[in-house]
Protein backbone atom coordinates (compact mmCIF):
# COMPACT_ATOMS: atom_id res chain seq x y z
CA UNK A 1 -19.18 -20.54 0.83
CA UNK A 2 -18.17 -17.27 -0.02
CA UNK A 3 -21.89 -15.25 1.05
CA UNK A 4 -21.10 -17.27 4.38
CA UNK A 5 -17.69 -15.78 4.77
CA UNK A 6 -19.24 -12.52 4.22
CA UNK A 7 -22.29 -13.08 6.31
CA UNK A 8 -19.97 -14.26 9.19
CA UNK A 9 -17.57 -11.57 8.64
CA UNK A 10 -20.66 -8.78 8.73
CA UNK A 11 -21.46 -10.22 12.23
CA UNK A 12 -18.39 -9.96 13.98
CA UNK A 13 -18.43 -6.13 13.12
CA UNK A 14 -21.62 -5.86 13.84
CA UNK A 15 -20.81 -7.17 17.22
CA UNK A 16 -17.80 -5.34 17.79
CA UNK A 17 -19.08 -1.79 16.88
CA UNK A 18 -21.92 -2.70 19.53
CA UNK A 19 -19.71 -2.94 22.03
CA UNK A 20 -17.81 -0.28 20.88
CA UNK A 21 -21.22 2.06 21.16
CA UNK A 22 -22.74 0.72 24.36
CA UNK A 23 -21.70 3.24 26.27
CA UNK A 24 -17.83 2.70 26.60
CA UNK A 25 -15.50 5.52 25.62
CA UNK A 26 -14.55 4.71 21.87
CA UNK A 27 -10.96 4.17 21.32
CA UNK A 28 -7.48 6.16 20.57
CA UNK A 29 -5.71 4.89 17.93
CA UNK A 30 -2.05 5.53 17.09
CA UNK A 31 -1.73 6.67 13.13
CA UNK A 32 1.87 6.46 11.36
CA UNK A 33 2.20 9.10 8.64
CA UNK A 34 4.80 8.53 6.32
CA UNK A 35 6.19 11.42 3.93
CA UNK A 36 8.29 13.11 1.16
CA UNK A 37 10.85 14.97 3.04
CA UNK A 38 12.52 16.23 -0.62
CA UNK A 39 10.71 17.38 -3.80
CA UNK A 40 12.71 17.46 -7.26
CA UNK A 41 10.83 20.66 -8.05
CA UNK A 42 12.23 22.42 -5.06
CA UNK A 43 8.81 22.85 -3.45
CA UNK A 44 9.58 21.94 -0.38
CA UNK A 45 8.52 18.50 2.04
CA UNK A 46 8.14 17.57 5.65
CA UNK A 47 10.72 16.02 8.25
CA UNK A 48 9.72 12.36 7.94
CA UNK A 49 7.23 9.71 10.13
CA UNK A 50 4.88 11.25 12.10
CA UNK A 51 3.22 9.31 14.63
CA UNK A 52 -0.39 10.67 15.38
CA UNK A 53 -3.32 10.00 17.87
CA UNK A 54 -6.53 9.43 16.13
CA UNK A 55 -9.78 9.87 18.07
CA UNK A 56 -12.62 6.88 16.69
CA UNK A 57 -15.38 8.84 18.33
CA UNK A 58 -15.55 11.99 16.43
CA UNK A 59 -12.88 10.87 13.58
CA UNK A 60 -10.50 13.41 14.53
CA UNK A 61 -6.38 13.44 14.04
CA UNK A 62 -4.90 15.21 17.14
CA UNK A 63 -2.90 18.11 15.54
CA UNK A 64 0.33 17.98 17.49
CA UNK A 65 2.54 14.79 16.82
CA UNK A 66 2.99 12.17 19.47
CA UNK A 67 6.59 12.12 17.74
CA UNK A 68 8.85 13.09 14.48
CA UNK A 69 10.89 10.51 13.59
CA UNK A 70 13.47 12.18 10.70
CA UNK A 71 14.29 9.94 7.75
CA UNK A 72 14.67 10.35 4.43
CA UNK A 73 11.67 9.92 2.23
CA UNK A 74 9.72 7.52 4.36
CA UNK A 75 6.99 7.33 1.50
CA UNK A 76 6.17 3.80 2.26
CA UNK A 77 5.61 1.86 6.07
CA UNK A 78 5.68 -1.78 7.18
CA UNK A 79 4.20 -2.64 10.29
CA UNK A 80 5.51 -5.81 12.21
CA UNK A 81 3.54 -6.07 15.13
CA UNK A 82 4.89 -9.42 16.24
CA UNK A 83 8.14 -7.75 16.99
CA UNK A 84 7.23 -4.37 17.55
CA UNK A 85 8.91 -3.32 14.31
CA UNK A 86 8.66 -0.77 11.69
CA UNK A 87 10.02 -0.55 8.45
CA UNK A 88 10.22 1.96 6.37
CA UNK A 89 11.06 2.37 2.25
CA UNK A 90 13.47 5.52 2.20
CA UNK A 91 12.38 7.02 -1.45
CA UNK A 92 15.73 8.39 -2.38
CA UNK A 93 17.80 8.46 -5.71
CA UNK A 94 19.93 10.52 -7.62
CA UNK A 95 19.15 14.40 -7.62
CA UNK A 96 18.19 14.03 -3.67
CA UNK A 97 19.82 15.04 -1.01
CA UNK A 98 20.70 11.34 -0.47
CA UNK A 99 21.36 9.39 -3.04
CA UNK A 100 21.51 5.96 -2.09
CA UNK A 101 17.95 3.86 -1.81
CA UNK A 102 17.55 2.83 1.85
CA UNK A 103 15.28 0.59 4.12
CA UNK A 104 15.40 1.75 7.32
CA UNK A 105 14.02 -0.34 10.67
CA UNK A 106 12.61 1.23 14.17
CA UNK A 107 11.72 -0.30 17.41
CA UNK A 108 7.98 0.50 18.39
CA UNK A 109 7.62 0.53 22.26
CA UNK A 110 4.42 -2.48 22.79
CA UNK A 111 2.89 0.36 24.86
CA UNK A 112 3.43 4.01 24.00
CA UNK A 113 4.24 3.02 20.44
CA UNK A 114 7.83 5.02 20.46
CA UNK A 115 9.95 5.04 17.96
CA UNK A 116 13.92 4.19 18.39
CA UNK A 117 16.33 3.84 15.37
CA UNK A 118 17.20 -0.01 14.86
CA UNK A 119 19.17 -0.46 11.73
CA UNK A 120 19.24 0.86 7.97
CA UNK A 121 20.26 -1.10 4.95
CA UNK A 122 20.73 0.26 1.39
CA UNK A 123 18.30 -1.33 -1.10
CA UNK A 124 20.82 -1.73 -3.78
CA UNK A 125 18.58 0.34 -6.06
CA UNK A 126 17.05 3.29 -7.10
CA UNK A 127 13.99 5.04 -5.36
CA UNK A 128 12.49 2.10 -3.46
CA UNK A 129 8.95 2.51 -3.25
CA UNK A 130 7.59 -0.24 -1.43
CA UNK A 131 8.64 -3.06 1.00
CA UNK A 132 6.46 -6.19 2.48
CA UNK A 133 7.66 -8.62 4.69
CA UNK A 134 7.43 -12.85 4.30
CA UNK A 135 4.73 -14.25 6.42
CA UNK A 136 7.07 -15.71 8.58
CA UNK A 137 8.90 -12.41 8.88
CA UNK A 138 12.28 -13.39 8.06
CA UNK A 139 13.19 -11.33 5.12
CA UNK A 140 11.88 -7.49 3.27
CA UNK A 141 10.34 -7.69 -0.33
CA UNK A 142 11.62 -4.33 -1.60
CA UNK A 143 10.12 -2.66 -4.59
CA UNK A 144 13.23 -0.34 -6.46
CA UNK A 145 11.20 1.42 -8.66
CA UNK A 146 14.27 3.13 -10.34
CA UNK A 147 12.62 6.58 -12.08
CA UNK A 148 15.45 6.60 -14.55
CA UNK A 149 15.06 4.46 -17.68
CA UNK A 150 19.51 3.55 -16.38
CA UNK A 151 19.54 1.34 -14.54
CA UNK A 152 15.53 0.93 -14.58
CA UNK A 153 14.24 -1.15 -11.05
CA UNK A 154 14.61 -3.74 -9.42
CA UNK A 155 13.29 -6.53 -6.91
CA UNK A 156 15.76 -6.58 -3.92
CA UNK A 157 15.55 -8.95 -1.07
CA UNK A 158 16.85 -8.28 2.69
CA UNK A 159 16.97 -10.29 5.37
CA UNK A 160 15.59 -9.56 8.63
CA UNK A 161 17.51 -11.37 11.95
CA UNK A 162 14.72 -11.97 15.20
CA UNK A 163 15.19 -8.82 16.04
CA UNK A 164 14.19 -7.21 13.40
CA UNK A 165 17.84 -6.03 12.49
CA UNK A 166 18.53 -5.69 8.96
CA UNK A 167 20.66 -7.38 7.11
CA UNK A 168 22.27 -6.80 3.19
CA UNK A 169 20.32 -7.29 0.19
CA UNK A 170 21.24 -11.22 -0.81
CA UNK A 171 18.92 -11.31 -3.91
CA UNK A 172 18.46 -9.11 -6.70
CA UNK A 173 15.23 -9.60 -9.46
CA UNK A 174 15.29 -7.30 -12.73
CA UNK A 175 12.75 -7.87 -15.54
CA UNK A 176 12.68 -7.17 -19.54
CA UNK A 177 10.73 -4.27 -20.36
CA UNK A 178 7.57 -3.55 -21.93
CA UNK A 179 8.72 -0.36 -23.86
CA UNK A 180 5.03 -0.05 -25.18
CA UNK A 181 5.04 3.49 -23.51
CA UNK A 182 8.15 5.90 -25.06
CA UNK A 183 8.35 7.58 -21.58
CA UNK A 184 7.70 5.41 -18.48
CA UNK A 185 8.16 1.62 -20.20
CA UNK A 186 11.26 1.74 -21.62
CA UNK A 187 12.74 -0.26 -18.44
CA UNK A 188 11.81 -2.01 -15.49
CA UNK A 189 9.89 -0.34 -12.82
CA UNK A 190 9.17 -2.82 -9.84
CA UNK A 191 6.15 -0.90 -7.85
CA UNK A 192 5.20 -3.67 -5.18
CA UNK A 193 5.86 -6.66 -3.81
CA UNK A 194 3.01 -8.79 -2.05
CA UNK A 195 3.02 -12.18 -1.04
CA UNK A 196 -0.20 -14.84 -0.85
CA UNK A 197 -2.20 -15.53 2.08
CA UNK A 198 -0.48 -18.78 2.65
CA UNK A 199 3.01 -17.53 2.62
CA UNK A 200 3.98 -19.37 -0.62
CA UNK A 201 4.34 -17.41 -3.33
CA UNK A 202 5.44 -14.03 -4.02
CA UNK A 203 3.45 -11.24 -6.89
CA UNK A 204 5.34 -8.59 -8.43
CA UNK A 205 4.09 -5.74 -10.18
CA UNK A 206 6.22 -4.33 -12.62
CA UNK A 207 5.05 -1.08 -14.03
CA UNK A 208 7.51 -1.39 -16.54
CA UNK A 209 7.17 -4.28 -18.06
CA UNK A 210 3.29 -4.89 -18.34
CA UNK A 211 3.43 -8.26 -15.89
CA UNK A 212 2.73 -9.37 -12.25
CA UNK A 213 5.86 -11.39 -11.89
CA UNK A 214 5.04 -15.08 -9.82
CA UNK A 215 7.53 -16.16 -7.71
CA UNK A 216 7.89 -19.25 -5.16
CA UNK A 217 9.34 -18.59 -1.73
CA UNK A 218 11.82 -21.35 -0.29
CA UNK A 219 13.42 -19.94 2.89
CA UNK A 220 15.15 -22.70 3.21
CA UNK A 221 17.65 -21.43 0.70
CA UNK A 222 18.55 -18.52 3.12
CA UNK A 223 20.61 -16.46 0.62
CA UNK A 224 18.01 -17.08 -2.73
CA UNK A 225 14.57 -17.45 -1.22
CA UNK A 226 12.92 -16.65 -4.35
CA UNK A 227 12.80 -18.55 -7.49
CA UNK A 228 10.26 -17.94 -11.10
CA UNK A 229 7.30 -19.87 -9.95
CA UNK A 230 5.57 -21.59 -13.17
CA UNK A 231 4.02 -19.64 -14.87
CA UNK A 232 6.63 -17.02 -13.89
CA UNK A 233 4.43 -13.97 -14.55
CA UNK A 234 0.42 -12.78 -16.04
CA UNK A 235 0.67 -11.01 -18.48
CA UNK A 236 -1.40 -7.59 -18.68
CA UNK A 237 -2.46 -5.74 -21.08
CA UNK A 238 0.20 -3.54 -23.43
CA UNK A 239 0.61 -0.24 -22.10
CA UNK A 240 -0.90 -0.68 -18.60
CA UNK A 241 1.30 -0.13 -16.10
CA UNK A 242 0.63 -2.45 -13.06
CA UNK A 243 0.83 -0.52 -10.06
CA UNK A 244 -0.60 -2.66 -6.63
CA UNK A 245 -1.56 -5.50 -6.22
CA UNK A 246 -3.96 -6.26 -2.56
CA UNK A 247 -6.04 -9.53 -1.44
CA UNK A 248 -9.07 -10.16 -0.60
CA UNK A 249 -9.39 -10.96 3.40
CA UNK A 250 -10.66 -14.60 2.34
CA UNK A 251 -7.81 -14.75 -0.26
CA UNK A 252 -9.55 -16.13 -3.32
CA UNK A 253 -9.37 -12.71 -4.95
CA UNK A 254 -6.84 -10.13 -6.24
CA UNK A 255 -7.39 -6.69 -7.60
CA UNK A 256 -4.44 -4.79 -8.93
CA UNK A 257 -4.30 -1.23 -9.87
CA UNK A 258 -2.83 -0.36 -13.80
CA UNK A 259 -1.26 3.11 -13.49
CA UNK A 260 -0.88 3.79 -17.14
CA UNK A 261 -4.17 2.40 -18.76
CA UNK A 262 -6.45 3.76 -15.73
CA UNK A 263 -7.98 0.07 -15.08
CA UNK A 264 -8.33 -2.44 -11.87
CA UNK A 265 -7.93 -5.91 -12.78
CA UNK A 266 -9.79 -8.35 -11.01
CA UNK A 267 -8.30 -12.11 -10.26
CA UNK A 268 -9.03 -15.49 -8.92
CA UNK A 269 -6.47 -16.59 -6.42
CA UNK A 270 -6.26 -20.39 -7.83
CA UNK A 271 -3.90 -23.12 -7.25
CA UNK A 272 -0.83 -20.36 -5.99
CA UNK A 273 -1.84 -18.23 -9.26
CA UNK A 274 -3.80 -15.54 -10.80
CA UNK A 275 -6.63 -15.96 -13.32
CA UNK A 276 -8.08 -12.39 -14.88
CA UNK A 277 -11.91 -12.45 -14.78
CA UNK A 278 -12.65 -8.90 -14.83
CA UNK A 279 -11.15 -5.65 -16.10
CA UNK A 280 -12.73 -2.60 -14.80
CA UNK A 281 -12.31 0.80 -16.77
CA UNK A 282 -12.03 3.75 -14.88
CA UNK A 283 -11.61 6.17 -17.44
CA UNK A 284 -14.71 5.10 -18.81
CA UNK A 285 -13.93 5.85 -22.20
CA UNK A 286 -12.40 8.96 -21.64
CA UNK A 287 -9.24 10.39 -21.67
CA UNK A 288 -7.02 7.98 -20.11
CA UNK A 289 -4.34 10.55 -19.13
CA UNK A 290 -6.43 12.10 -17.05
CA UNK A 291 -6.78 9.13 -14.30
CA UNK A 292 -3.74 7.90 -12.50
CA UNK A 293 -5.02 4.70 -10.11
CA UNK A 294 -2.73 4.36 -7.42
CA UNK A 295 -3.71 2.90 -3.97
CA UNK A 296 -5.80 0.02 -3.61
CA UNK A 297 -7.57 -1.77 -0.47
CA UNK A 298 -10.42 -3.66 0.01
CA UNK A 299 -12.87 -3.22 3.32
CA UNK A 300 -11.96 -5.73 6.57
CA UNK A 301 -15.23 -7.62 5.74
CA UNK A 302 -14.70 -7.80 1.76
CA UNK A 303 -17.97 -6.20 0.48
CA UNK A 304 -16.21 -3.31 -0.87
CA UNK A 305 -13.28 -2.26 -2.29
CA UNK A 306 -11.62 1.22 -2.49
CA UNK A 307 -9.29 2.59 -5.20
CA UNK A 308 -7.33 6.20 -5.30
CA UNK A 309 -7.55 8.12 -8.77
CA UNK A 310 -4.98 10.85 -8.71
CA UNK A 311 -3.99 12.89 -11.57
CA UNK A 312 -6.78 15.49 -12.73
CA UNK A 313 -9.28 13.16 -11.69
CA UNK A 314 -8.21 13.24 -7.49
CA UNK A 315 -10.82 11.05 -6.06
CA UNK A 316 -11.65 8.02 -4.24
CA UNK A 317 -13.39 5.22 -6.50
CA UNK A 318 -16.01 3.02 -4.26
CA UNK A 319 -16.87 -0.52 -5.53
CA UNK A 320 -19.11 -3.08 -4.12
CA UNK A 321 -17.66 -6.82 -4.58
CA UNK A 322 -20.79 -8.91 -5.37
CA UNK A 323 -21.56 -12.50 -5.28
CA UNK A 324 -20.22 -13.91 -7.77
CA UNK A 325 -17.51 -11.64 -7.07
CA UNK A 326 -17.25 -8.77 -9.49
CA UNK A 327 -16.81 -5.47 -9.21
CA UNK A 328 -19.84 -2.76 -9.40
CA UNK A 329 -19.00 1.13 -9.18
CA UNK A 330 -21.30 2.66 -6.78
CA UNK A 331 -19.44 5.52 -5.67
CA UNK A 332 -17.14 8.32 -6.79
CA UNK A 333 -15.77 10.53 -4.03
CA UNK A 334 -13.47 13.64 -4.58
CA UNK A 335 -10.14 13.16 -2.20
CA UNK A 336 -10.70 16.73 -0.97
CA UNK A 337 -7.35 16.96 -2.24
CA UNK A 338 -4.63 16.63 -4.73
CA UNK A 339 -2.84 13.82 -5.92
CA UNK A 340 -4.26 11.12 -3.10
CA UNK A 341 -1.13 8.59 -2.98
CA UNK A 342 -2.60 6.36 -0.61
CA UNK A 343 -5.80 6.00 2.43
CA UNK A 344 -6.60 3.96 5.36
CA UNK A 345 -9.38 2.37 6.95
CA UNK A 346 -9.59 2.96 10.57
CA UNK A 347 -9.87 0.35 12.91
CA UNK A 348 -13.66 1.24 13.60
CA UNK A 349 -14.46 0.64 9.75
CA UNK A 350 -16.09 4.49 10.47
CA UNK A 351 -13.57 6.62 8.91
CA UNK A 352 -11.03 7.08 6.13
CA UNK A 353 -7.83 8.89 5.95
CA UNK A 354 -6.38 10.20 2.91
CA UNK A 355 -3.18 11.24 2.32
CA UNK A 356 -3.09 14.00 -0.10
CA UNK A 357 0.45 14.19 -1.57
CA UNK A 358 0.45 17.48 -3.55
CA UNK A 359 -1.73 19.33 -1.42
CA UNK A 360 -0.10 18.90 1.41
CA UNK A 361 -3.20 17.69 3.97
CA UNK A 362 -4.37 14.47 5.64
CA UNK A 363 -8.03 14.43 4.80
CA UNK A 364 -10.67 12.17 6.73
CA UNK A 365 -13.98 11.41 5.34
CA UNK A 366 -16.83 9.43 6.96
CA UNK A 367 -17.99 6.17 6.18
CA UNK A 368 -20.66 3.72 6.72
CA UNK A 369 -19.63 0.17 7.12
CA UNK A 370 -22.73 -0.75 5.91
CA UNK A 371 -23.26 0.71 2.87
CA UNK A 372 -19.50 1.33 2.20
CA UNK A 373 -19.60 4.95 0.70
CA UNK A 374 -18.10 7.91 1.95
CA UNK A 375 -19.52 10.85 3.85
CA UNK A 376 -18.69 14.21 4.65
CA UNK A 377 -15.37 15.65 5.46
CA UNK A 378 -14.72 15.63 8.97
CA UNK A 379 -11.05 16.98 8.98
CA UNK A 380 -8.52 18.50 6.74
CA UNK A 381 -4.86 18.37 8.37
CA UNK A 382 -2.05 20.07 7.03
CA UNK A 383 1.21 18.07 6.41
CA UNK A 384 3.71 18.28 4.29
CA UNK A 385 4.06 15.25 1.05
CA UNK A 386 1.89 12.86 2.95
CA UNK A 387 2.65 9.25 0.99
CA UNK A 388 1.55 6.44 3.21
CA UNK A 389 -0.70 6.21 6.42
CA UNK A 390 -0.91 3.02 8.59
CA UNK A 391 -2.85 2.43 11.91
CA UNK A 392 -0.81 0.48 14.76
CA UNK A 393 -3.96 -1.51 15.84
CA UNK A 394 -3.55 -4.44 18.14
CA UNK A 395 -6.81 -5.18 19.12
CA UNK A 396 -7.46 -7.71 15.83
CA UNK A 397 -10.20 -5.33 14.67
């Protein structure tokens, strides 16, 4: 069943880029850039979301901004095309210029893609890092990852009204501890928030305390939608530091990044949990503290699957998912870059765009769909603390 998905899956692209290449002008896509507008080391950001034009035919990012939307520390987007919403994580905390952990919510215009200040909500925590909405888009999963060890991070819930208006936090998760590492473990650090294919059930990764936390979504208890599911977490290994957690696009797998022990974790998606069937090392026996996974995403056809390694490492790790559904390094690409945070797929499956935090560039690299790796360098962009990149793409592609 699963080579048919695949086989299916690698015919609809194939179709599509045909008609994409047949002799009809290939598309503009719009490109949100979301960034670190304050640095604790006094370095210097940038002024918030961009929104970009991106050019599918020769993979290039128009320089000049379709628009600069100023925020606070946008370092992490949520698209919600269904409303013509965007949401953005507001990275702040004490020592910034604002203090107080925010969400804040735009209107996107269905046709130019304009952005117009809707609401803002305070997260009720420290340095939120990451938001995801329920599948049936009533409330915001947000991720507090809380640097300081007092009071640690948190899981904070928000409603959302039809609109898309924001409403307070009505639910508040916190989790024990690992304190395996003396620096970064000794509380909870929530670092995403991502909910199953089918809606049901809720995974959080909690840097801090060595789990993926399970929980069941009721909506039907409007003010405590969540509840421990049972189990109520996987354990991971001491030490490791889950970071992000994605899905497969046929949902029976899971792969989740582990910051601290530089390793992907592979899952089953059974029965509304997670069963560990492979863990990948990506220090390969080396030094461990010189890998830092981060981002994670697999390829809109699920052959491949893409991973950033940051710290002195700074490169893209390529892995082909095989049949029986395990994961086989066949790549290493350098991010052109330092410190690559996160990276998108565009639309065309052609190119991909890497946002290179501490060296202050968007970077795009080719790609074939076919074999998954990565190409040349087709573009370096300069902007300043680049942390998340998402395409508004409403063709289904």
């Amino acid at each position: 069943m699963r080579h048919l998905i695949t086989v299916l899956r690698q015919c609809v692209f194939i179709g599509s880029l045909a008609l994409s290449t047949s002799g009809a002008a290939a598309p503009m896509y719009q490109l949100l850039v979301g960034t670190y507008t304050s640095v604790r080391s006094g370095e210097g950001g940038s002024e918030g979301i961009y929104r970009m034009q991106f050019d599918a035919e020769n993979g290039q990012i128009q320089p000049q901004p379709l628009q600069v939307v100023r925020t606070h520390n946008p370092s992490w987007l949520t698209l919600d095309l269904n409303r013509n919403r965007l949401y953005a994580a507001n990275e702040n905390g004490p020592g910034q210029p604002d203090a107080v952990g925010r969400v804040s919510a735009f209107i996107m215009a269905p046709n130019s893609g304009q952005l117009s200040p809707l609401a803002q909500q305070v997260t009720l925590g420290d340095e939120p890092t990451h938001l995801s909405q329920s599948r049936d888009g009533r409330y915001l999963f947000v991720s507090n990852y809380g640097v300081h060890a007092n009071p640690g991070g948190s899981l904070a819930v928000m409603p959302t009204a039809s609109d898309g208006t924001l409403s307070p936090v009505t639910q508040i998760a916190t989790h024990k501890a690992s304190e395996v590492h003396p620096e970064r473990q000794q509380s909870a650090h929530v670092h995403s928030a991502v909910m199953s294919p089918d809606g049901k059930t809720l995974f959080v990764s909690d840097l801090g305390a060595d789990k993926i936390f399970i929980y069941a979504y009721d909506p039907a208890n409007a003010e405590r939608p969540l509840s421990p599911a049972d189990p109520a977490f996987i354990a991971l290994p001491g030490g490791s530091g889950p970071r992000h957690l994605v899905f497969s696009p046929d949902g029976l797998q899971a792969y989740a990044t582990l910051e601290l022990s530089a390793q992907v974790a592979r899952f089953d998606h059974v029965d509304g949990g997670l069963v560990q069937r492979q863990l990948v090392d990506m220090a390969a026996g080396g030094d461990v503290s010189q890998h830092s996974p981060g981002a994670i995403h697999p390829s809109a056809d699920g052959r491949f699957l893409y991973v950033s390694d940051r710290a002195e490492k700074n490169r893209i790790m390529v892995y082909a998912i095989e049949e029986n559904a395990n994961l086989r390094e066949i790549q290493q690409r350098d991010s052109e870059g330092r410190e690559p945070r996160e990276f998108t797929i565009d639309p065309s499956g052609q190119f991909m765009i890497i946002a290179n935090q501490k060296s202050d560039a968007l970077v795009v690299l080719q790609r074939d769909p076919d074999s998954g790796l990565l190409g040349d360098t087709v573009q370096t962009l300069p902007i300043g603390r680049p942390s998340d990149v998402k395409f508004i793409d409403r063709t289904g592609r």
